[in-house]
Protein backbone atom coordinates (compact mmCIF):
# COMPACT_ATOMS: atom_id res chain seq x y z
CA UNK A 1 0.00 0.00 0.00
CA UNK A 2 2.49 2.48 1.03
CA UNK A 3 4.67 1.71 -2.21
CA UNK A 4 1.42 2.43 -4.45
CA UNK A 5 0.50 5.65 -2.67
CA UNK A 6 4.09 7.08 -2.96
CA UNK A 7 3.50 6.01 -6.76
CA UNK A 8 0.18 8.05 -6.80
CA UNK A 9 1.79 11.35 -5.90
CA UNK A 10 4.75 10.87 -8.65
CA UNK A 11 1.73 10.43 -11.14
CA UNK A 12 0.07 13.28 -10.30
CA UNK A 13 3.28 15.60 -12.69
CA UNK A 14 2.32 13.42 -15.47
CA UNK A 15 -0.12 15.13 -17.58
CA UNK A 16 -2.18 12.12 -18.39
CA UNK A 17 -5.74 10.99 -17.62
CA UNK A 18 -6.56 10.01 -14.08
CA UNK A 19 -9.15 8.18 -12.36
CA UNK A 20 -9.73 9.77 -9.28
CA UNK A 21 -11.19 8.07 -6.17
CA UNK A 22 -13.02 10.63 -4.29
CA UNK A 23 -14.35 10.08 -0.65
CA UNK A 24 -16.75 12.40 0.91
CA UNK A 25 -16.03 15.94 2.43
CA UNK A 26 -16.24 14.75 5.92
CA UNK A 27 -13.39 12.73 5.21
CA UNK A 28 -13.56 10.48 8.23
CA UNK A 29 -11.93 7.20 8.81
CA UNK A 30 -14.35 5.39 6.73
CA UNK A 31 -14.22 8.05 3.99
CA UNK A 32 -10.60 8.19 4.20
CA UNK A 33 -9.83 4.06 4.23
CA UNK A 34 -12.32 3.47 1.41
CA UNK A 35 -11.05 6.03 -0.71
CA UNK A 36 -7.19 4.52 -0.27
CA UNK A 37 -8.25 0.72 -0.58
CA UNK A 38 -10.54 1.27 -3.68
CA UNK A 39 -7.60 2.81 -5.60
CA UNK A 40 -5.35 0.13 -4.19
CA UNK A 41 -7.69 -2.53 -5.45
CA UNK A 42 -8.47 -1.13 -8.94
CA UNK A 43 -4.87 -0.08 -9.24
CA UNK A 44 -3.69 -4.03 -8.82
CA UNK A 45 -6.58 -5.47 -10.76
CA UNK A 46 -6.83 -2.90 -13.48
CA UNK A 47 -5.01 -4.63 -17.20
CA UNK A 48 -4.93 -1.14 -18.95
CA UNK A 49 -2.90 1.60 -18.51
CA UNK A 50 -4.65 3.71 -16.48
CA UNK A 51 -3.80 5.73 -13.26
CA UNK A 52 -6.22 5.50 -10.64
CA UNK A 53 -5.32 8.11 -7.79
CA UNK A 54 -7.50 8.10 -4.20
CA UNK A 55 -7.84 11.61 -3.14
CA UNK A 56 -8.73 13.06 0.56
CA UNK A 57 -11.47 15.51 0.01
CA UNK A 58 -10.25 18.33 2.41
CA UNK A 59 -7.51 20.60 2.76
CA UNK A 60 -4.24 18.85 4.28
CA UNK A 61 -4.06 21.62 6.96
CA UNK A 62 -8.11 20.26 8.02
CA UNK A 63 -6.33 16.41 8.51
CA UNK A 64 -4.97 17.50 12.36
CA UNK A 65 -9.10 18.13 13.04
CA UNK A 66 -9.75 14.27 12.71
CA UNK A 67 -7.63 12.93 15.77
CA UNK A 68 -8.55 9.40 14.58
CA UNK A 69 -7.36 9.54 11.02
CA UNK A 70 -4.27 10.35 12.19
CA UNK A 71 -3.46 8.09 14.91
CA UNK A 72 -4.45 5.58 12.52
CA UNK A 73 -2.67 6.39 9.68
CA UNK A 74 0.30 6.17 12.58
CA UNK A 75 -0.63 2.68 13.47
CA UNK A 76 -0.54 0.98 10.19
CA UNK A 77 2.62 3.14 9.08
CA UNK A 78 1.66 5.52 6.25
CA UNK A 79 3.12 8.47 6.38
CA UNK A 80 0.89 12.06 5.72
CA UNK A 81 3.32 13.30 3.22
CA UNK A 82 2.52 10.57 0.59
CA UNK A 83 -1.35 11.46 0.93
CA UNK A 84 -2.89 13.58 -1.76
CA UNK A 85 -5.70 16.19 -0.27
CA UNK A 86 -8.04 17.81 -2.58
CA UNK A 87 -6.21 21.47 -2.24
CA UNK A 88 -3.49 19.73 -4.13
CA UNK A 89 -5.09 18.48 -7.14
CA UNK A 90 -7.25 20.34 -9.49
CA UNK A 91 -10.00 18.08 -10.45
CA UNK A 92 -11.73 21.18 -12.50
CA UNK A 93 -8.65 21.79 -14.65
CA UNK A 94 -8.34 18.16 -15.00
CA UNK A 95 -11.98 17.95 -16.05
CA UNK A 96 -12.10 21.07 -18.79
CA UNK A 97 -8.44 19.34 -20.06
CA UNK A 98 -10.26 15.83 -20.92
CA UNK A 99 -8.20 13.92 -18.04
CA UNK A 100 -10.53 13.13 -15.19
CA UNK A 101 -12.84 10.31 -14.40
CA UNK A 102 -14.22 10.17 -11.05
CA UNK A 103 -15.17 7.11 -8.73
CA UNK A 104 -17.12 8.44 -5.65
CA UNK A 105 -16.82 6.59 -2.33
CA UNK A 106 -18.76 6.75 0.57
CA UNK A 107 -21.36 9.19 -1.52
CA UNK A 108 -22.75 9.33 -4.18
CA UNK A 109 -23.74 13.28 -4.27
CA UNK A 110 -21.12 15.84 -5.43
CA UNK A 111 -22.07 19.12 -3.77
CA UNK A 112 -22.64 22.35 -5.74
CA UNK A 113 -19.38 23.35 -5.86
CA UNK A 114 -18.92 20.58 -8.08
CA UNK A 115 -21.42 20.09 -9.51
CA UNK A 116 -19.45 20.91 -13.23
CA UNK A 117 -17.65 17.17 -12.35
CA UNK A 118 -20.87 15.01 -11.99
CA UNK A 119 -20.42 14.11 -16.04
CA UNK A 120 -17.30 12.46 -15.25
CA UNK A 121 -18.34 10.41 -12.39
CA UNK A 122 -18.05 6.37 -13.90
CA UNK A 123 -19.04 4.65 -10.51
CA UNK A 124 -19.96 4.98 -7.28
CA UNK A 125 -20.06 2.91 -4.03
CA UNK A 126 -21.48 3.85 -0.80
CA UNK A 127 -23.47 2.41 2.50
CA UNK A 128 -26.01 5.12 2.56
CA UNK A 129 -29.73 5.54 1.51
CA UNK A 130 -29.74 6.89 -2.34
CA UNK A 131 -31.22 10.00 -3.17
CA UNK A 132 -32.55 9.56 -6.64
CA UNK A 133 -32.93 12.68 -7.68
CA UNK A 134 -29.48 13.53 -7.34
CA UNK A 135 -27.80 10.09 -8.38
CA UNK A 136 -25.18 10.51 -11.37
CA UNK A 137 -25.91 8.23 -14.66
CA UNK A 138 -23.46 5.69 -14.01
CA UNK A 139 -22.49 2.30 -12.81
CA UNK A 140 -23.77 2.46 -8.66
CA UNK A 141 -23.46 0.28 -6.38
CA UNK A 142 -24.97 0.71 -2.47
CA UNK A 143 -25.99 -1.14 0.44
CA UNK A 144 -26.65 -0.30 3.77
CA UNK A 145 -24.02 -1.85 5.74
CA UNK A 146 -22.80 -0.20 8.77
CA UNK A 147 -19.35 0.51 6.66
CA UNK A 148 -18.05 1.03 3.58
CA UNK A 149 -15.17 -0.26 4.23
CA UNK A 150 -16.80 -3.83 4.40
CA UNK A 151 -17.97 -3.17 0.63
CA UNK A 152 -14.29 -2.28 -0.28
CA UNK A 153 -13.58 -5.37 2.05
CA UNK A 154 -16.12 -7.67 -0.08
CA UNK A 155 -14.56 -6.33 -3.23
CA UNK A 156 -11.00 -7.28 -2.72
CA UNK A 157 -11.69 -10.65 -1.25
CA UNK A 158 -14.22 -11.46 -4.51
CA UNK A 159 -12.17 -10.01 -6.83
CA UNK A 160 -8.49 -10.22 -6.35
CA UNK A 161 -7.81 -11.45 -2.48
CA UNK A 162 -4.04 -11.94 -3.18
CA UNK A 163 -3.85 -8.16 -3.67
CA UNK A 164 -4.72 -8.33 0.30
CA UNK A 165 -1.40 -7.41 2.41
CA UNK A 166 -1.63 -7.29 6.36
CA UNK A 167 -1.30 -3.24 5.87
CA UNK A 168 -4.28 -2.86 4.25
CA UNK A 169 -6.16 -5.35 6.08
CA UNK A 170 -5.73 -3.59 9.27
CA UNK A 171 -7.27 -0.34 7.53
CA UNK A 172 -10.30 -2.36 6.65
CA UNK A 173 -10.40 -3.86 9.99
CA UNK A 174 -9.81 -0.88 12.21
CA UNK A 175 -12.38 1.09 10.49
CA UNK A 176 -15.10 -1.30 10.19
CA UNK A 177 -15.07 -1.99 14.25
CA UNK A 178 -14.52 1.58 14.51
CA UNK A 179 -17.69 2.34 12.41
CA UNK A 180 -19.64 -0.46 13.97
CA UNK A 181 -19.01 0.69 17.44
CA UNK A 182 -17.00 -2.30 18.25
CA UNK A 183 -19.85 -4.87 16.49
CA UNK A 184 -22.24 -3.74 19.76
CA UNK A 185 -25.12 -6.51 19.16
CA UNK A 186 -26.89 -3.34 21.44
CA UNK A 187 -25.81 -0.42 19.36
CA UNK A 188 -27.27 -2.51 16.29
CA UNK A 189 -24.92 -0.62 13.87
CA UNK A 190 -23.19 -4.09 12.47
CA UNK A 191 -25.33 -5.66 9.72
CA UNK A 192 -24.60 -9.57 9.22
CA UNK A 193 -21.94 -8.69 6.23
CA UNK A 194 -19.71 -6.05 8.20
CA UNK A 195 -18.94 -9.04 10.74
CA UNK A 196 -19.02 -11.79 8.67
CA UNK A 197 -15.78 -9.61 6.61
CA UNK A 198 -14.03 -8.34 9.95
CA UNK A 199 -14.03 -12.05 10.85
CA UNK A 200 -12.46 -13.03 7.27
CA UNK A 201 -10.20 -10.69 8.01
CA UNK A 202 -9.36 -11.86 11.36
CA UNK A 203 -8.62 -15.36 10.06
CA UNK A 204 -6.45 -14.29 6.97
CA UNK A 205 -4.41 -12.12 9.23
CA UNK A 206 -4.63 -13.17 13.24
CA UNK A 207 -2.08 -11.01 14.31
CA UNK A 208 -4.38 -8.37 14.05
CA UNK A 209 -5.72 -5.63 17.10
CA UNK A 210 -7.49 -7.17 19.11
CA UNK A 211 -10.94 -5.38 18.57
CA UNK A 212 -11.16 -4.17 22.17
CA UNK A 213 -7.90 -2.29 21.46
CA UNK A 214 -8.23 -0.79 18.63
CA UNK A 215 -12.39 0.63 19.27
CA UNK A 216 -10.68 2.04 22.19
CA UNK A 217 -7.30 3.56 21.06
CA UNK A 218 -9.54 5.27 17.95
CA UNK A 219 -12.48 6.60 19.84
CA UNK A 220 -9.89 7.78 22.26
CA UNK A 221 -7.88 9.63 19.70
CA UNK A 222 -10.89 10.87 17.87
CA UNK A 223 -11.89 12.67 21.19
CA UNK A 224 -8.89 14.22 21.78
CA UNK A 225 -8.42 17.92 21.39
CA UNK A 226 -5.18 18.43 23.45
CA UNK A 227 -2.90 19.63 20.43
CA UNK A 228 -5.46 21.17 18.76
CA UNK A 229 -5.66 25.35 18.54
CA UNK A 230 -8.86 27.29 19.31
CA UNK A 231 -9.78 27.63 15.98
CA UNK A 232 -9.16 24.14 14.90
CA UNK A 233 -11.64 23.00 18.46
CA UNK A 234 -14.04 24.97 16.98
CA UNK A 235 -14.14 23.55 13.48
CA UNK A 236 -13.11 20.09 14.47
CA UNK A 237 -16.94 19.11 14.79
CA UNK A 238 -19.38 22.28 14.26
CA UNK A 239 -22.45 23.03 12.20
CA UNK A 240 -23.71 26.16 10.87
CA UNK A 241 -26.91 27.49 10.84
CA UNK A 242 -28.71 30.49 9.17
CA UNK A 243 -31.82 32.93 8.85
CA UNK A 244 -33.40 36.07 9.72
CA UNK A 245 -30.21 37.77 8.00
CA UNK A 246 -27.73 36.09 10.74
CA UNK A 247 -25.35 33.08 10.62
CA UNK A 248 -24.87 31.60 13.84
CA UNK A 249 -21.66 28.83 14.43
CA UNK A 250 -22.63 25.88 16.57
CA UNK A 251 -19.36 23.79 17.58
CA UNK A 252 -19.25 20.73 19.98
CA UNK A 253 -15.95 20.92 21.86
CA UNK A 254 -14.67 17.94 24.41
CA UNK A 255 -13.51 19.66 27.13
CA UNK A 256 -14.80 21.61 30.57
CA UNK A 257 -16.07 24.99 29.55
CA UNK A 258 -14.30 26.85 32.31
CA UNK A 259 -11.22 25.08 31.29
CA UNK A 260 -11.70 26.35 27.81
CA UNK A 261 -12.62 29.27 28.63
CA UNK A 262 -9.33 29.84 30.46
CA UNK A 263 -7.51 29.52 27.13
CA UNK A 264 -4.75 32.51 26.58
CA UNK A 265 -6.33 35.16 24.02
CA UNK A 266 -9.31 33.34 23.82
CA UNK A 267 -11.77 35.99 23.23
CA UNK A 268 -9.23 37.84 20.54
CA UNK A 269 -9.33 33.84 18.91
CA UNK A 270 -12.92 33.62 19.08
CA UNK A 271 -13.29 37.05 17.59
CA UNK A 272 -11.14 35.98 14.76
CA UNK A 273 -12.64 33.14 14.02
CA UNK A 274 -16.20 35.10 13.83
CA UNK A 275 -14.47 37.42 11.30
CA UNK A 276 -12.92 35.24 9.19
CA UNK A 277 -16.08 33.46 8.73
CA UNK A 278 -18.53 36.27 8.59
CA UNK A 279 -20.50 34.73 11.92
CA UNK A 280 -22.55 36.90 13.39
CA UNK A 281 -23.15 34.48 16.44
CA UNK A 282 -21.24 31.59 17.96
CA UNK A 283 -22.56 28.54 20.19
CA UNK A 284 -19.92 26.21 21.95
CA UNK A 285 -21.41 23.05 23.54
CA UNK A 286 -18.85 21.54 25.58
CA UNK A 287 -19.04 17.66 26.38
CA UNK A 288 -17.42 15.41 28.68
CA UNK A 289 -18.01 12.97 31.57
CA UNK A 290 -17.20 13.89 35.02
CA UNK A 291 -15.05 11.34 37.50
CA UNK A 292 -18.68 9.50 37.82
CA UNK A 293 -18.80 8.87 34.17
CA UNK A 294 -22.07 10.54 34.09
CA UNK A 295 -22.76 13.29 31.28
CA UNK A 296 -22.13 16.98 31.64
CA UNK A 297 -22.77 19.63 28.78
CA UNK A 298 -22.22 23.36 29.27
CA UNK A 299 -23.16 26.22 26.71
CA UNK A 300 -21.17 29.28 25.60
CA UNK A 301 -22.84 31.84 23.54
CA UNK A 302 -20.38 34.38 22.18
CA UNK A 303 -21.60 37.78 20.43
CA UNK A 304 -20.42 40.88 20.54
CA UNK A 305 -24.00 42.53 19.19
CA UNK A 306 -25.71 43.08 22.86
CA UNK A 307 -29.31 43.17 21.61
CA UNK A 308 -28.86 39.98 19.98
CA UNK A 309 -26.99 37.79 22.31
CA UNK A 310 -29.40 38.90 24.77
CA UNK A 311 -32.57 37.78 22.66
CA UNK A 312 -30.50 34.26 21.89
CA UNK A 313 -30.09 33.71 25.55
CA UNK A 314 -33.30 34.25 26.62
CA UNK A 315 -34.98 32.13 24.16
CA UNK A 316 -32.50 29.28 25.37
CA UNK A 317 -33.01 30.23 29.48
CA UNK A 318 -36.96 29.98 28.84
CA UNK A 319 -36.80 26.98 26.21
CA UNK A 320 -39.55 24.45 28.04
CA UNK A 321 -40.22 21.93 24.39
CA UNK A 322 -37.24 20.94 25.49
CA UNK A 323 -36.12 22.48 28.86
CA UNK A 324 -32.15 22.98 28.92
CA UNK A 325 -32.45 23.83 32.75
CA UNK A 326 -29.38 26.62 32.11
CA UNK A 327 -27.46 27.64 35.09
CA UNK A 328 -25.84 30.96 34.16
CA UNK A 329 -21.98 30.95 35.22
CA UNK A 330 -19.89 33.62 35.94
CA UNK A 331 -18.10 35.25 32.35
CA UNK A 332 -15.31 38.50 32.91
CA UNK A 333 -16.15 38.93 29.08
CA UNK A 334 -18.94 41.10 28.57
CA UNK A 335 -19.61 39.51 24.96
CA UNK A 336 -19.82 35.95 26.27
CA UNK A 337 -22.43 34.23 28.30
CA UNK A 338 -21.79 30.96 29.96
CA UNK A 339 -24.16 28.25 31.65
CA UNK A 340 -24.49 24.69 33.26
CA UNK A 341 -26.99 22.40 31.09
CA UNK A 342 -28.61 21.05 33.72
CA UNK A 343 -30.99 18.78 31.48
CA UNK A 344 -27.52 16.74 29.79
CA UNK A 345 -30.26 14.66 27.41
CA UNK A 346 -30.50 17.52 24.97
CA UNK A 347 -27.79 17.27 22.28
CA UNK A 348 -26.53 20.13 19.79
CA UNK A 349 -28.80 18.58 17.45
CA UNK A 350 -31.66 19.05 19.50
CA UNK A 351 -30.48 22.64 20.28
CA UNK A 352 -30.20 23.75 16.45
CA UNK A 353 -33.68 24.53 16.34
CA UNK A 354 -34.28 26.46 19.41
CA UNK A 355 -31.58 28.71 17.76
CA UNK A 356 -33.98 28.97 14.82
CA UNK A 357 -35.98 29.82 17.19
CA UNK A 358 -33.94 32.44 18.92
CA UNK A 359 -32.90 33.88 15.08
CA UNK A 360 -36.75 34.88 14.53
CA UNK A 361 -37.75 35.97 17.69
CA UNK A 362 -34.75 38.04 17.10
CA UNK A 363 -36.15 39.60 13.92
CA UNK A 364 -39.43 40.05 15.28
CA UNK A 365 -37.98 42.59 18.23
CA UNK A 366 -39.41 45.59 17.38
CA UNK A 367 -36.82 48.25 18.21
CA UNK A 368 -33.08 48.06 19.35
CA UNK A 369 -32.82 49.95 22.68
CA UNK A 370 -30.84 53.22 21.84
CA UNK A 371 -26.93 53.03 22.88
CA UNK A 372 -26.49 49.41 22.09
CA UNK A 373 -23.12 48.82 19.91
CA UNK A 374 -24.29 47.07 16.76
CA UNK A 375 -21.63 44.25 15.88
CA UNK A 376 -18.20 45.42 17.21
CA UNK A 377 -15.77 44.03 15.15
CA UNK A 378 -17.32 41.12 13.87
CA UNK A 379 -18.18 40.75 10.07
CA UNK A 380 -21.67 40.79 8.96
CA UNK A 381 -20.77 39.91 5.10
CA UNK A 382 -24.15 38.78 3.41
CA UNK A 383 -24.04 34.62 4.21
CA UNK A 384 -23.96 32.86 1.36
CA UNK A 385 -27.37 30.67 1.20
CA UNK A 386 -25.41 28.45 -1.22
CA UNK A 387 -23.11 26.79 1.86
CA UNK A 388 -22.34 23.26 2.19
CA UNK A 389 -25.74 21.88 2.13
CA UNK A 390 -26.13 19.55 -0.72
CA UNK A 391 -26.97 16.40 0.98
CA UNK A 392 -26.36 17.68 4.54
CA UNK A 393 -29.13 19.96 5.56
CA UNK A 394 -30.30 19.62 9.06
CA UNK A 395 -33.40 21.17 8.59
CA UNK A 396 -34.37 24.67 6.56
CA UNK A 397 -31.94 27.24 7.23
CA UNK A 398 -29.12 24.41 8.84
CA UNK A 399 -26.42 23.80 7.21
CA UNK A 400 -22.41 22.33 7.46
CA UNK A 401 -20.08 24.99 6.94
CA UNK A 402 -18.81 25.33 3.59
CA UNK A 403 -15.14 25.53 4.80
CA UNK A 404 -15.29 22.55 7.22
CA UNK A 405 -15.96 19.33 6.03
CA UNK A 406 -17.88 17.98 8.23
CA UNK A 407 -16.60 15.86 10.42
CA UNK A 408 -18.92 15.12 10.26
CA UNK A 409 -20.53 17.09 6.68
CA UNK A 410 -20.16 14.09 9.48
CA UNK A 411 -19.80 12.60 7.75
CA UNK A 412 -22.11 10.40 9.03
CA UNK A 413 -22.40 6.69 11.18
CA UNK A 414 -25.02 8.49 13.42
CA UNK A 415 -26.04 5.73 16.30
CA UNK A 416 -29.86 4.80 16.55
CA UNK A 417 -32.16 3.80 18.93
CA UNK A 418 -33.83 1.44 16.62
CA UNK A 419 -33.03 -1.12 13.85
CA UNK A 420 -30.69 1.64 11.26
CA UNK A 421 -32.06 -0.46 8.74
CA UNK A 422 -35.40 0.68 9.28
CA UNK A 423 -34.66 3.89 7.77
CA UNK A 424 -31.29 3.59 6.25
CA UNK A 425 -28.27 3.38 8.04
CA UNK A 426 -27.36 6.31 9.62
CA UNK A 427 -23.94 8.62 10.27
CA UNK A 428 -21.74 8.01 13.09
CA UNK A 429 -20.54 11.86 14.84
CA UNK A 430 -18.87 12.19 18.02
CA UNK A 431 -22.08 14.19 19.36
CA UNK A 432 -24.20 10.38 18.67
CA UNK A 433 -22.02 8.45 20.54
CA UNK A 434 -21.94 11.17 22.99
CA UNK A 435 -25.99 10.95 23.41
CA UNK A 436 -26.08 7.31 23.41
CA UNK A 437 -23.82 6.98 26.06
CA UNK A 438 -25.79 9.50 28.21
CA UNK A 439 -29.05 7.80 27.53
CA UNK A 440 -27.02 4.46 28.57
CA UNK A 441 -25.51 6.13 31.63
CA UNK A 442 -28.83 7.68 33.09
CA UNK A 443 -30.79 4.39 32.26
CA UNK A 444 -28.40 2.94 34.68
CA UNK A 445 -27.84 5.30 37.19
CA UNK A 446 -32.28 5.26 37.19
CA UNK A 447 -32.00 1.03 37.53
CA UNK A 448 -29.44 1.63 40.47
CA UNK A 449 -31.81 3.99 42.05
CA UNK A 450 -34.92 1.49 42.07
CA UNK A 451 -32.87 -1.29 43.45
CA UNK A 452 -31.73 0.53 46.11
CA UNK A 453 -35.37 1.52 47.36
């Protein structure tokens, strides 16, 4: 594997055709694996001439924001450097010169921005519902499996399993148990095929991780925001919204609010951050489990415009459909205003539209009082009602931001409380396991509490 990827980027300064494996804008592990395999596999099993090429679909400065990816591509030895991210590749030039044929990966819808490539798409494999509408004319193959990584997995083993080395097996493997939450038979994420291939792959190669080990040392890592700058916490895993001329930023971040909010410069960061891109409003939900592994959210609402942080805040503090039982905490910055979220079962995804909510009740104020600073030095650019939603949107007005891939446009592996196959299978974020872990912890801490009595 690592001799073909070094191979890829040497073929990239030959003007020739390429085919370009694509993964999806999230780029997570599963995005990321399925995108190097398939090229891998069509490379080896391909008789003509032809280049195929897999290509990361973010920025190589946006890799550091998916902690997993990297201590991944660490574990099975491939360097960074030989990686090809789609800031260094034109695709467009490629496409106007004649030289590009696309496979898509882990989607199968190319968002506007791109929409000028969807001509030169020749296949497509993904693990997610199909949206007809919006499916290119070409050879597709899906099926709801809990990874597409196990398709990539089925393909190599079908078509060319001598093509397998242990390297690339242990991408497969990690990010099928990874995707699957560890094959949970509770979770219900693992369809009958995903296990049936992690266990071929177990047998062909038994010196692999030991599952345990490797769910852990991945969920672990994609938690982890210790090396990560303010800006990069923010975009790591965050979801924009919009309306009512204002675009609000709504970021999950895995640490204790006061700690965060103890960060050097942090209001001069978050201030930046707003400027750079155009927000008028930003919304940090911080996560984590306290030394009782039981759930604990906090809020942050940031915005220098008085009139409507105030408006935002009160919405939230009298929210009862559902109650977030805010505790305000103490803030030395006048533009920020911090609480406890007393009621931990309400995720950002259940918050998104109370902010709606808080954008129009906003509008409807009739009269600024007089004195109040308008935005001090944020930028309140007209928000571009294009954004990132192709595919993605939340619900009207929601969408990812344009400049962050998800990490969910995350990408995605959601968990479920019922069969995912009832509806599709679903995307897996950090904020889902997050909420199924809370609903699992206060399930048990209300079982404890009846025995006792």
């Amino acid at each position: 594997m690592e001799d073909y990827l070094q191979g890829c980027r040497a073929a990239l300064q030959d003007s020739r055709p390429l085919h370009v494996v694509l993964g999806n804008e999230a780029c997570d592990l599963d995005s990321m694996v399925s995108a190097l395999t398939l090229a891998f596999y069509l490379a080896k099993t391909t008789e003509a001439e032809e280049v195929f090429v897999p290509v990361l679909n973010i920025k190589r400065s946006e890799l550091p924001l998916r902690g997993d990816n990297v201590s991944f591509l660490q574990k099975v030895h491939i360097p960074e450097s030989i990686l090809i991210f789609r800031d260094e590749i034109d695709l467009h030039a490629l496409h106007q010169a004649g030289q590009l044929t696309l496979i898509l990966v882990d989607h199968h819808i190319l968002p506007k921005s791109d929409a000028a490539l969807q001509e030169t798409v020749a296949e497509v494999l993904d693990h997610r519902p199909m949206e007809q509408e919006h499916c290119p004319p070409c050879h597709v193959s899906v099926e709801l499996v809990g990874s597409c990584a196990t398709l990539v997995t089925e393909r190599i083993l079908q078509g060319a399993p001598e093509i397998l080395d242990r390297q690339t097996a242990a991408l497969l493997h990690g990010t099928i148990i990874l995707d699957c939450v560890n094959m949970d038979l509770k979770i219900g994420k693992a369809t009958l095929k995903d296990r049936r291939y992690v266990e071929k792959l177990e047998a062909l190669f038994p010196d692999l991780p030991n599952r345990n080990d490797i769910f852990d040392s991945l969920q672990k890592a994609k938690f982890d925001v210790s090396g990560l700058t303010t800006e990069q916490m923010l975009r790591k895993d965050q979801k924009t919204i919009h309306g009512q001329g204002t675009k609000v930023a709504v970021s999950a971040i895995y640490m204790d609010l006061e700690a965060f909010l103890q960060r050097s410069g942090l209001i001069a960061d978050l201030r930046a951050f707003c400027q750079a891109h155009s927000y008028d409003v930003l919304v940090a939900m911080t996560i984590l489990f306290n030394t009782n592994n039981e759930p604990v959210r906090q809020l942050a609402v940031f915005c220098p415009h008085v009139a409507r942080r105030m408006t935002i805040c009160g919405v939230l503090e009298r929210s009862h459909a559902p109650s977030l039982k805010l505790t305000p905490l103490p803030s030395a910055h006048p533009d920020l205003q911090a609480y406890v979220q007393g009621n931990t079962q309400v995720s950002r995804k259940k918050l998104l539209p109370l902010l709606q909510e808080a954008l129009s009740a906003y509008l409807d104020s009739t009269q600024i009082p007089a004195g109040l600073p308008d935005m001090v030095g944020v930028s309140r650019e007209p928000v571009d009602k294009e954004g990132n939603s192709a595919g993605n949107s939340l619900l009207p007005g929601v969408s990812q931001d344009e400049e962050e891939p998800p990490l969910p446009p995350t990408p995605m592996n959601s968990l479920v409380d019922e069969c995912p196959l009832d509806r599709g299978l679903p995307n897996l974020s950090a904020e889902a396991i997050f909420e199924k872990c809370s609903q699992i912890s206060l399930s048990r801490s209300t079982a404890a509490s009846l025995a006792k009595k």
